[in-house]
C-alpha atoms as a PDB file:
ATOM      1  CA  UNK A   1       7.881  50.001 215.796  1.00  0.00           C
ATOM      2  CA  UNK A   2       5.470  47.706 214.187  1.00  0.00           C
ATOM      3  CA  UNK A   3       1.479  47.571 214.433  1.00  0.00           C
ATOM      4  CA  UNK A   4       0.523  43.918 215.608  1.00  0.00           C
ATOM      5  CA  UNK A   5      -2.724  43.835 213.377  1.00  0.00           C
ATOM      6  CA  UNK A   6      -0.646  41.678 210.617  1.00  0.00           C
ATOM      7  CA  UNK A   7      -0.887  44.537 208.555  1.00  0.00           C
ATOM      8  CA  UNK A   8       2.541  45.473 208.209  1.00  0.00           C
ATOM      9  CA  UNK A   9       5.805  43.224 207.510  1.00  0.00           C
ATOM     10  CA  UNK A  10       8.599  44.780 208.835  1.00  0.00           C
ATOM     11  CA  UNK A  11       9.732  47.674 211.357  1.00  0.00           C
ATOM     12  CA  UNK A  12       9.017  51.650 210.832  1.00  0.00           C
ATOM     13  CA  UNK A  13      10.760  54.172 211.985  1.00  0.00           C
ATOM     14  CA  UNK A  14       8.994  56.654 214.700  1.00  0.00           C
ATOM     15  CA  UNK A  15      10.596  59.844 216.555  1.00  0.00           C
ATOM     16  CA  UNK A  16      10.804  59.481 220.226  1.00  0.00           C
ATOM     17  CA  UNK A  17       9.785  62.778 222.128  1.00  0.00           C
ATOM     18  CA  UNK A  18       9.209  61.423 225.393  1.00  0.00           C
ATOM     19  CA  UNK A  19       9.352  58.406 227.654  1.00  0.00           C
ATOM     20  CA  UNK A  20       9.123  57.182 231.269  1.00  0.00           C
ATOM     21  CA  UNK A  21       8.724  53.502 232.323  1.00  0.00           C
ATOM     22  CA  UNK A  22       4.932  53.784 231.849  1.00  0.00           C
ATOM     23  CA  UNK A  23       4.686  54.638 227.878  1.00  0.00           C
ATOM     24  CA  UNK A  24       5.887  56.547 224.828  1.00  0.00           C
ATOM     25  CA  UNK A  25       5.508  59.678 222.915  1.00  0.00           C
ATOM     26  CA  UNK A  26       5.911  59.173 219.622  1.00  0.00           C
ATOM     27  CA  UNK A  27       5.726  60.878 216.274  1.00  0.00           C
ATOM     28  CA  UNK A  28       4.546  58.658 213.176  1.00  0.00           C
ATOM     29  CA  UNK A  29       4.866  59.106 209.469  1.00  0.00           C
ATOM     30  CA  UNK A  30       1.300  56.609 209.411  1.00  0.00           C
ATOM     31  CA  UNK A  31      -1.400  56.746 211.526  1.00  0.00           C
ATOM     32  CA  UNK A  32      -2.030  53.529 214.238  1.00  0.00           C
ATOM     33  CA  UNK A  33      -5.594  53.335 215.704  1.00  0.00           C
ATOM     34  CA  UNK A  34      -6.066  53.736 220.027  1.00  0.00           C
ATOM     35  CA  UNK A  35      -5.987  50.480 221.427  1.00  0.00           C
ATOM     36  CA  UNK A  36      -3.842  48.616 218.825  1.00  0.00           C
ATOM     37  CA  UNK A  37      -0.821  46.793 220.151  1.00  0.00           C
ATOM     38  CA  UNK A  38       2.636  47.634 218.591  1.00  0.00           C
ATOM     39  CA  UNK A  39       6.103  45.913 219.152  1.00  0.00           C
ATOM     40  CA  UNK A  40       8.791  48.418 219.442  1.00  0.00           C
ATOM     41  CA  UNK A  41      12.399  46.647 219.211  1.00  0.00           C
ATOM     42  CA  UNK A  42      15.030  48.187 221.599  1.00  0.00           C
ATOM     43  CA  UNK A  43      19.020  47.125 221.993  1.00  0.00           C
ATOM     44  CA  UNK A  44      19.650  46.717 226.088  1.00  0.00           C
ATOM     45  CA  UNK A  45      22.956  44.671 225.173  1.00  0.00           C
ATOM     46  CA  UNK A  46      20.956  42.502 223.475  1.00  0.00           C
ATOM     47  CA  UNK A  47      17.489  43.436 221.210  1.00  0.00           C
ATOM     48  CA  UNK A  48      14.661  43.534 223.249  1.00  0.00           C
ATOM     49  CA  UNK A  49      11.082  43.444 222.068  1.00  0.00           C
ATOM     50  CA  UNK A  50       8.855  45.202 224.049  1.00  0.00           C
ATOM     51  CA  UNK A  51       4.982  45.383 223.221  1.00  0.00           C
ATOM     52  CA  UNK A  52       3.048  48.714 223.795  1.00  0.00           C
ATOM     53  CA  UNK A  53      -0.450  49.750 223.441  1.00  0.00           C
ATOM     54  CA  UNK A  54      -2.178  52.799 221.672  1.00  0.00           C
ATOM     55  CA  UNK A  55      -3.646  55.158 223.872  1.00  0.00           C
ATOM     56  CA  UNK A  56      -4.537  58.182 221.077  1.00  0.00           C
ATOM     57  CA  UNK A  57      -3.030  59.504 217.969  1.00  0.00           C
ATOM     58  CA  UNK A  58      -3.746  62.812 216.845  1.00  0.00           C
ATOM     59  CA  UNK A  59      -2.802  64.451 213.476  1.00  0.00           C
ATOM     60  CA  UNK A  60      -0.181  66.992 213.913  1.00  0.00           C
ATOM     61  CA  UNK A  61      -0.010  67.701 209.947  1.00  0.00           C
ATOM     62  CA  UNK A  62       0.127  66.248 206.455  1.00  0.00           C
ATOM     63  CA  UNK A  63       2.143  62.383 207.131  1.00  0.00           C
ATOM     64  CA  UNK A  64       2.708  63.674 210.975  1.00  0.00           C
ATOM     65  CA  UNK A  65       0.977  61.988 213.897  1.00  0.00           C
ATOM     66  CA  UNK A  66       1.669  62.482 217.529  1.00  0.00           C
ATOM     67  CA  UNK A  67       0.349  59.074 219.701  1.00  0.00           C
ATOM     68  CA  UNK A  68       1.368  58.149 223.386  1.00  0.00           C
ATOM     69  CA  UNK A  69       1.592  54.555 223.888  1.00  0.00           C
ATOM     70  CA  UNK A  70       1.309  52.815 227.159  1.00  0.00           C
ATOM     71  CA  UNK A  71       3.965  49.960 228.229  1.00  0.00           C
ATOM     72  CA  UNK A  72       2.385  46.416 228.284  1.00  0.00           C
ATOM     73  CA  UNK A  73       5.037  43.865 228.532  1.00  0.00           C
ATOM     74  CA  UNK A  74       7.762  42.345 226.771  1.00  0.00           C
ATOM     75  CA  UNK A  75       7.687  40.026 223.688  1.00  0.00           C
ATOM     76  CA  UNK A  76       9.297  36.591 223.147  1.00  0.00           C
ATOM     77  CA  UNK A  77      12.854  37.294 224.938  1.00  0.00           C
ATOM     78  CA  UNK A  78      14.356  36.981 228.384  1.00  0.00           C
ATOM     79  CA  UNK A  79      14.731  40.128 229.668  1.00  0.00           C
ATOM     80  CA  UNK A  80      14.273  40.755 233.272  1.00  0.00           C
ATOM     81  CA  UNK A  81      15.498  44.709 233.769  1.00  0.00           C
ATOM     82  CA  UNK A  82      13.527  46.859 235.264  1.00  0.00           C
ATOM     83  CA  UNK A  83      11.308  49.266 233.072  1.00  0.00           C
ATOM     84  CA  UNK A  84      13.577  52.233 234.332  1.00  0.00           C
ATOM     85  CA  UNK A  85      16.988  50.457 232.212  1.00  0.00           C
ATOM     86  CA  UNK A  86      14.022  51.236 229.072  1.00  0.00           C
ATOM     87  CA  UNK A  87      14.075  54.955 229.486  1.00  0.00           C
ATOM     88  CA  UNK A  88      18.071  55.266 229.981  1.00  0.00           C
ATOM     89  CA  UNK A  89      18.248  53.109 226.831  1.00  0.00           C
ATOM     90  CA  UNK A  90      16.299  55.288 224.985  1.00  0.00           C
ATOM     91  CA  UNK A  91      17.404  58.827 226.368  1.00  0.00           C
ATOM     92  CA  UNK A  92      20.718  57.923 226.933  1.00  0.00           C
ATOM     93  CA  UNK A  93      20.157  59.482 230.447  1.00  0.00           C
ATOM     94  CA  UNK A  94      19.541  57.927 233.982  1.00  0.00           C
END
């Protein structure tokens, strides 16, 4: 994933703990502020960028963060799935 406030320059790396076709659960290394925008890049045969929003992120410990993110749309590519293919692309389940 990668904030959207110019701030950073190239993709981090965030655990996934949970997903549906609404949002995110995420743990983060770095902090991100509620109501920023972040672009998370997904492979569905093809990369996908999708764009999410910060609804809270809460310190867990030192350099640990748990935040939920809501879905907002995609980002500059043609994908036309349906949010469900997002979830089985991430968990691997359907």
């Amino acid at each position: 994933m990668m904030p959207l406030n110019g701030e950073a320059d190239r993709f981090a790396t965030a655990l996934l703990t949970d997903c549906s076709p609404h949002g995110l659960g995420l743990v983060l290394t770095d902090p991100v502020k509620a109501g920023e925008q972040v672009l998370v890049r997904l492979n569905l045969n093809k990369m996908v960028l999708l764009v999410y929003t910060v609804r809270y992120c809460i310190p867990m410990k030192l350099s640990q963060f748990r935040a939920g993110a809501l879905f907002t749309g995609y980002a500059a590519n043609s994908y036309q799935g349906e949010p469900a293919a997002i979830v089985t692309a991430l968990t691997g389940r359907e």
